[in-house]
C-alpha atoms as a PDB file:
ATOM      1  CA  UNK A   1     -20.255  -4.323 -10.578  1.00  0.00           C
ATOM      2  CA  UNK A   2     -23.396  -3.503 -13.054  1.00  0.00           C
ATOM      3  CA  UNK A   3     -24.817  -6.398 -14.733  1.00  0.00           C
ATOM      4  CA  UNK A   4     -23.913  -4.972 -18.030  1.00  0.00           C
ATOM      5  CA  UNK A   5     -22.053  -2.228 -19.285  1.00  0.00           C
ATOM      6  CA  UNK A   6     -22.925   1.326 -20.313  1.00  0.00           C
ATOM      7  CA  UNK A   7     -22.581   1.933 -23.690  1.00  0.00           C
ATOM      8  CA  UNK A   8     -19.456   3.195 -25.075  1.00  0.00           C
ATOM      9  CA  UNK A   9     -21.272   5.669 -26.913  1.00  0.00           C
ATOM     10  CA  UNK A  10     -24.152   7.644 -25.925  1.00  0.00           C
ATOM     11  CA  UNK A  11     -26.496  10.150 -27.706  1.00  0.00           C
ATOM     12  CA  UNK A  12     -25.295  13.526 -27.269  1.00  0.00           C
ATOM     13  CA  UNK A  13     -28.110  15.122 -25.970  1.00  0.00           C
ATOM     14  CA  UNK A  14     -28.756  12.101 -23.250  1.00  0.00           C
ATOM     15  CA  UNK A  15     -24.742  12.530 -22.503  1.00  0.00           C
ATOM     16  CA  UNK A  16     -25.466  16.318 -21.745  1.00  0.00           C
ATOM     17  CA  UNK A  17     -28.243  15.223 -19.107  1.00  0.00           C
ATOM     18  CA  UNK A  18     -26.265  12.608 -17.929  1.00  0.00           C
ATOM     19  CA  UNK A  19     -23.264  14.893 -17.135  1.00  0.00           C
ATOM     20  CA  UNK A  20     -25.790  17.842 -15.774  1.00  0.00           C
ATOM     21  CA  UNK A  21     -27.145  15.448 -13.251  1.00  0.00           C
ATOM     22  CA  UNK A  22     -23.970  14.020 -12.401  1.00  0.00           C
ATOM     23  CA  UNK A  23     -22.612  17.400 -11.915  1.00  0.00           C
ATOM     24  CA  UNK A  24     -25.470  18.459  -9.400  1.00  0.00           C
ATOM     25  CA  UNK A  25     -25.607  15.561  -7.702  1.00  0.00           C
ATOM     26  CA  UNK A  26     -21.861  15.549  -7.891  1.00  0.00           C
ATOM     27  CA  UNK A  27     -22.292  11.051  -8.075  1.00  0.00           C
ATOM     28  CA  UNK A  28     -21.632   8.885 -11.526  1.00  0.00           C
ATOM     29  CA  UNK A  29     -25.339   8.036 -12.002  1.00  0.00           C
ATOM     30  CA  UNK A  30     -25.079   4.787 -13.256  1.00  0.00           C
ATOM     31  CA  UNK A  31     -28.697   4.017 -14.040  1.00  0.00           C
ATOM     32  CA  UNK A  32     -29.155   7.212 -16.502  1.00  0.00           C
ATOM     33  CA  UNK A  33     -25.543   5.473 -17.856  1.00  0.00           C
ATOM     34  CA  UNK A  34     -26.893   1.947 -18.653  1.00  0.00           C
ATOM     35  CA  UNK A  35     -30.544   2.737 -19.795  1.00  0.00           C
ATOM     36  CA  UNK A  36     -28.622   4.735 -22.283  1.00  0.00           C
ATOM     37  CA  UNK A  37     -28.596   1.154 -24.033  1.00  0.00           C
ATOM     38  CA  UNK A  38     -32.099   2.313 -24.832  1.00  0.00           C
ATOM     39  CA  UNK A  39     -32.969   6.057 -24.749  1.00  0.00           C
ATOM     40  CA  UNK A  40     -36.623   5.622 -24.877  1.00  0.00           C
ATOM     41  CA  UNK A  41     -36.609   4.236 -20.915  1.00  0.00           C
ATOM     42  CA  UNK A  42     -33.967   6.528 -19.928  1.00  0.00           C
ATOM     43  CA  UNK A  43     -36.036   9.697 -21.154  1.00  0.00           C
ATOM     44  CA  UNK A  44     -39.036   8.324 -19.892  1.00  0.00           C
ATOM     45  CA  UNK A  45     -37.197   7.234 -16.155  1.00  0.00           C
ATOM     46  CA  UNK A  46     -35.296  11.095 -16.494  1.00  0.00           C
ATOM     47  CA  UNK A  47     -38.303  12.981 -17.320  1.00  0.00           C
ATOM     48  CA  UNK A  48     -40.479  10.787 -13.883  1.00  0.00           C
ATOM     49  CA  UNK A  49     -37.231  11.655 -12.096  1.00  0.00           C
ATOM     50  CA  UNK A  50     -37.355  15.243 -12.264  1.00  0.00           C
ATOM     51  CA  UNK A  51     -41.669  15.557 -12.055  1.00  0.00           C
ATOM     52  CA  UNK A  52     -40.765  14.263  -8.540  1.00  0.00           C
ATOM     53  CA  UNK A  53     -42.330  16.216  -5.368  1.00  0.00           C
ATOM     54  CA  UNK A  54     -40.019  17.533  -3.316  1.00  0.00           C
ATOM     55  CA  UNK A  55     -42.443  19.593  -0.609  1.00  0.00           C
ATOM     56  CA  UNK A  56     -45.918  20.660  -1.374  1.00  0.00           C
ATOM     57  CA  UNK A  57     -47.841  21.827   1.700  1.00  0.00           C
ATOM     58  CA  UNK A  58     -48.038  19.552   4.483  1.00  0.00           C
ATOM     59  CA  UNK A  59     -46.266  16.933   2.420  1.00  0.00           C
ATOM     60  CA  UNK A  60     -42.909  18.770   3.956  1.00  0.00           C
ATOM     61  CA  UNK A  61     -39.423  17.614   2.771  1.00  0.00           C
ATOM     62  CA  UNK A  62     -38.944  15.610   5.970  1.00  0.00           C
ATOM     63  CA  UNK A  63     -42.043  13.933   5.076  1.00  0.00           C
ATOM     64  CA  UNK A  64     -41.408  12.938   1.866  1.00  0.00           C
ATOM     65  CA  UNK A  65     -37.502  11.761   2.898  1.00  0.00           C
ATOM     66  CA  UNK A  66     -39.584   9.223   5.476  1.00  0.00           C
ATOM     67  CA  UNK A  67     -41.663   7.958   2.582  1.00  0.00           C
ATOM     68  CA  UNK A  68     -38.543   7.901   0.060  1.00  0.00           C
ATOM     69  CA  UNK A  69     -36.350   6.081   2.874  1.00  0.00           C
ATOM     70  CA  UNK A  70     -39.519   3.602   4.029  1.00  0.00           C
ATOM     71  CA  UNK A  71     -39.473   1.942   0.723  1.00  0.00           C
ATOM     72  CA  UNK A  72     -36.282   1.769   0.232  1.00  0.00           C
ATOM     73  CA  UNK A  73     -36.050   0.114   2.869  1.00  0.00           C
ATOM     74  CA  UNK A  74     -38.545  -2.067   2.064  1.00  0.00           C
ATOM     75  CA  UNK A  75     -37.202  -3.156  -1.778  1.00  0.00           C
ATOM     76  CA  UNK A  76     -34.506  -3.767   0.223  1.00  0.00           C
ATOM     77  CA  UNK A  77     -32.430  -2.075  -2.869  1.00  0.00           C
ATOM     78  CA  UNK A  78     -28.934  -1.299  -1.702  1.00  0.00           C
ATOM     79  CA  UNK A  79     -28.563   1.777  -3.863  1.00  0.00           C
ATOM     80  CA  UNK A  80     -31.561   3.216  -2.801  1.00  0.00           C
ATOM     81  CA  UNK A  81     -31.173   3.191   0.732  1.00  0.00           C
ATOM     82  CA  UNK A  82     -27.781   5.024  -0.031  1.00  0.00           C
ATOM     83  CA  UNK A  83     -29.151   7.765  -1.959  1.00  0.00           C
ATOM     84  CA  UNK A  84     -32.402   8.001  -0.059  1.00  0.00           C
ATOM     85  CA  UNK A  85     -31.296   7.771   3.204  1.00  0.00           C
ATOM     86  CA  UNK A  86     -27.888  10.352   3.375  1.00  0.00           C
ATOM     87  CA  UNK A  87     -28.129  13.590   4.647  1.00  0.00           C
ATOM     88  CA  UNK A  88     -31.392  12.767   6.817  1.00  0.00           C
ATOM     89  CA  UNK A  89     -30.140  14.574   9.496  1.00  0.00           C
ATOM     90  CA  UNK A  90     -30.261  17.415   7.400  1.00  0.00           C
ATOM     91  CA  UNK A  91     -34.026  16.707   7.071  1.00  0.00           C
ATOM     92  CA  UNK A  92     -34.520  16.493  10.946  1.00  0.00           C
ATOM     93  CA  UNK A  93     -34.332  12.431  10.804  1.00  0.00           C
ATOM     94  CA  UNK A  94     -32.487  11.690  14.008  1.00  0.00           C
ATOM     95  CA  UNK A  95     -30.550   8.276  13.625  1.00  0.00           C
ATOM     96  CA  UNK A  96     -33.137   6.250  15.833  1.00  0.00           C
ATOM     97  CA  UNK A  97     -36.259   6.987  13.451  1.00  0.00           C
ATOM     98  CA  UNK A  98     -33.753   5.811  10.434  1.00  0.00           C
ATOM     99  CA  UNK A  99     -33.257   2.834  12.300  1.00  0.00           C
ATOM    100  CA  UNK A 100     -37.153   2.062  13.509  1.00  0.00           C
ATOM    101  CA  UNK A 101     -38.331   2.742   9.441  1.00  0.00           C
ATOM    102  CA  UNK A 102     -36.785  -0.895   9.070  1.00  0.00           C
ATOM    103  CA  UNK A 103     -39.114  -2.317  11.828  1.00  0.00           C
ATOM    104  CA  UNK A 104     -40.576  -1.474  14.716  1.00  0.00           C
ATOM    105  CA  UNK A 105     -41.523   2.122  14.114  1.00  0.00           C
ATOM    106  CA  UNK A 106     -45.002   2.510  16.206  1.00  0.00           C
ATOM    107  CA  UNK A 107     -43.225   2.923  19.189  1.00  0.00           C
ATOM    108  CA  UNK A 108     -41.139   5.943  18.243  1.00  0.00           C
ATOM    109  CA  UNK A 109     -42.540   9.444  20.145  1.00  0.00           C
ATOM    110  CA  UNK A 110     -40.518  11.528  17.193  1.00  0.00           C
ATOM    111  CA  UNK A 111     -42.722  10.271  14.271  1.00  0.00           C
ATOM    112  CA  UNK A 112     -46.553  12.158  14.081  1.00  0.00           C
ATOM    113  CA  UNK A 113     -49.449   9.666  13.545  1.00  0.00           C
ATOM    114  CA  UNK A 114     -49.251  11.494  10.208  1.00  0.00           C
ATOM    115  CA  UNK A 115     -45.745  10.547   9.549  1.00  0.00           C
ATOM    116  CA  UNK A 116     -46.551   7.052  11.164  1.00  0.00           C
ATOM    117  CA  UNK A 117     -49.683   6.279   8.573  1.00  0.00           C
ATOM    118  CA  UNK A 118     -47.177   7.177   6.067  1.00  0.00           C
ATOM    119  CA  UNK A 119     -44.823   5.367   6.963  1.00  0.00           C
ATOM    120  CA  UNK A 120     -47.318   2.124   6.720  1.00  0.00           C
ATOM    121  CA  UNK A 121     -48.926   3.097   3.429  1.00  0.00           C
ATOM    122  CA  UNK A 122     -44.999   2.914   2.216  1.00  0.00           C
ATOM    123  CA  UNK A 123     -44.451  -0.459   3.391  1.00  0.00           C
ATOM    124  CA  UNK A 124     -48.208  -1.540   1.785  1.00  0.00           C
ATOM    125  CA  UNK A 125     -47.436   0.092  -1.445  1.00  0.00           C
ATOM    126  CA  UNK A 126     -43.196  -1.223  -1.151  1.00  0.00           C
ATOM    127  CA  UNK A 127     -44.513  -5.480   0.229  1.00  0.00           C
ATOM    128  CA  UNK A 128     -44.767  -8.020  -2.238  1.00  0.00           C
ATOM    129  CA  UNK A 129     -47.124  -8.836  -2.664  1.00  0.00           C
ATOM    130  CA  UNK A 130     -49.194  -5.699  -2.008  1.00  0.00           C
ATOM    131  CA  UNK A 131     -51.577  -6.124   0.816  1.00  0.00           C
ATOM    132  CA  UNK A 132     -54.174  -2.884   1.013  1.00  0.00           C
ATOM    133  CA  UNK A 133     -55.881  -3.182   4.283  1.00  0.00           C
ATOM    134  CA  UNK A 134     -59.345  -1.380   4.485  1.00  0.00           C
ATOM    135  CA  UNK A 135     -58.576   0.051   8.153  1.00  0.00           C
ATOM    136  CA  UNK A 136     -55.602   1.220   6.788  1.00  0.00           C
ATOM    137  CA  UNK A 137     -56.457   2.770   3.615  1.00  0.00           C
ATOM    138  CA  UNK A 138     -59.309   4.649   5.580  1.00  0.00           C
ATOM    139  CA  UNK A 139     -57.013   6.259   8.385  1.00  0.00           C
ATOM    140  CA  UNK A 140     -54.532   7.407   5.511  1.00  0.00           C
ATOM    141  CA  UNK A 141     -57.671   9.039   3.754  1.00  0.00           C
ATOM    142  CA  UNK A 142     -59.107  10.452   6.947  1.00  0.00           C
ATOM    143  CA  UNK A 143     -55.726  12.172   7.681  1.00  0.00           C
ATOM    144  CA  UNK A 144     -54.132  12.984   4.121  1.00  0.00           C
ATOM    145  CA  UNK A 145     -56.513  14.631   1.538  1.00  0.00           C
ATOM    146  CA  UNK A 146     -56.624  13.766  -2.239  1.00  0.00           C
ATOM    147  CA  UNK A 147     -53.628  15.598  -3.424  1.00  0.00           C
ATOM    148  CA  UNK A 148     -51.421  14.473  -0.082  1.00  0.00           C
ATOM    149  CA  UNK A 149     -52.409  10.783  -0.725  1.00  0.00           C
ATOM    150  CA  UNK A 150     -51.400  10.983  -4.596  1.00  0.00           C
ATOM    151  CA  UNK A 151     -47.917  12.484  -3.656  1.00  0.00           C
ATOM    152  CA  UNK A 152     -47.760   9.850  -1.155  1.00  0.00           C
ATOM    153  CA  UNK A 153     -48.536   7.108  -3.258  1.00  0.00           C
ATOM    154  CA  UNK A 154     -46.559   8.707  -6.149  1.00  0.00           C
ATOM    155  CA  UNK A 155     -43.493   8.504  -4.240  1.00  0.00           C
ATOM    156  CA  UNK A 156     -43.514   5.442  -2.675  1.00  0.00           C
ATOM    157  CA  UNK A 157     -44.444   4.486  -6.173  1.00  0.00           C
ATOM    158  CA  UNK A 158     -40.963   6.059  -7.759  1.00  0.00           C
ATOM    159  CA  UNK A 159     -38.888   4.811  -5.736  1.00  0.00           C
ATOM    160  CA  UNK A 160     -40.223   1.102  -6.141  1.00  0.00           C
ATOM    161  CA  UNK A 161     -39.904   1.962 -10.038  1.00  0.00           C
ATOM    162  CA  UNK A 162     -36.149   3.047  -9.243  1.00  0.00           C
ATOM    163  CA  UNK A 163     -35.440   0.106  -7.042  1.00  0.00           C
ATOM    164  CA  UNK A 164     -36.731  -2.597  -9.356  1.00  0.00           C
ATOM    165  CA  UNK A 165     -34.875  -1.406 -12.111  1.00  0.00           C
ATOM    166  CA  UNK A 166     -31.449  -0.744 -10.493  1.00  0.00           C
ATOM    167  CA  UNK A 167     -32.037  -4.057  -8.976  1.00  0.00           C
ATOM    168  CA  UNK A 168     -32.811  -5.708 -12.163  1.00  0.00           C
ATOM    169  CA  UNK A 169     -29.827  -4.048 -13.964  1.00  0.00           C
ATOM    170  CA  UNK A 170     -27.579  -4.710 -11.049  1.00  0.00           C
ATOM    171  CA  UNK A 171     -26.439  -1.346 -10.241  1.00  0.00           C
ATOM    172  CA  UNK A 172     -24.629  -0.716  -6.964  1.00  0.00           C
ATOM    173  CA  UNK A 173     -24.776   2.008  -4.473  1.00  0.00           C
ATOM    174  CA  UNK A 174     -23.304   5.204  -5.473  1.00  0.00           C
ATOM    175  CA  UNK A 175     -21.756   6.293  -2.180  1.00  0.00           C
ATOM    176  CA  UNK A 176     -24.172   9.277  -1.353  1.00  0.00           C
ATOM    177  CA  UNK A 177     -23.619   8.645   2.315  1.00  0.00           C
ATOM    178  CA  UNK A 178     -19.825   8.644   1.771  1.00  0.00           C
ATOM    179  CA  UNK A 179     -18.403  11.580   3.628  1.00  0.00           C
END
């Protein structure tokens, strides 16, 4: 149960976006619901939402669905682990990997040293508090270039925005992993 309700009227034309992305995503999306208490936030939150990258170069969709499900996993935020961690299968993320993003993934063969810098950047940028270690910084900049390292930050980034404020607004999961 959300924290508060959504309000029993919203603006038309944040309705019509509401029901568009409900419709693709075929999910009630609760947060777009409740920050229709003020539209400001949930134009601002909808318009970050759809800038997000979704594959650019080497940045590869299974890539970004490792960074995505890394800090979830991290904010510990129940609703984003569901919607950022169903279908990764589909994205060539066997069960094991899902399972070593919560801990111990150094030891797993599957995940690239690219994939496993990423992975750690995603936990630095998801910790509180934040902890940036120079050895750490410099092997993600040796091995990502500018534009990679933005879209890796940048995501990490979004999906600590998303799980702060769900958290904060006490949104549940949506069932995205539900058959």
């Amino acid at each position: 149960m959300t924290f508060i309700s959504q309000p029993s009227k919203i603006p038309f034309l944040l309705k019509f976006g509401i029901l568009i992305s409900e419709r693709m995503i075929g999910k009630v999306m609760m947060p777009a619901r409740i920050l229709a208490w003020y539209p400001k936030a949930a134009i601002g939150s909808g318009v970050m939402e759809t800038l997000v990258a979704h594959e650019d170069g080497a940045m590869d969709k299974r890539m970004l669905k490792i960074i995505r499900m890394t800090a979830s996993f991290v904010a510990a935020c129940p609703f984003c682990i569901d919607m950022n961690s169903c279908e990764h299968r589909k994205y060539g993320i066997t069960d094991e990997e899902v399972e070593a993003l919560h801990g111990n993934f150094e030891n797993i063969n599957t995940f690239s040293e690219r994939e496993k810098l990423a992975i750690a950047y995603a936990r630095a940028i998801s910790q509180t508090p934040q902890k940036f270690y120079p050895d750490l910084v410099e092997k993600v900049k040796a091995a990502f270039n500018e534009r990679e390292f933005v879209i890796l930050a940048s995501t990490a980034a979004q999906v600590n925005y998303w799980a702060r404020l769900i958290q904060a607004l006490g949104i549940p999961p949506a069932g995205f992993g539900d058959g």
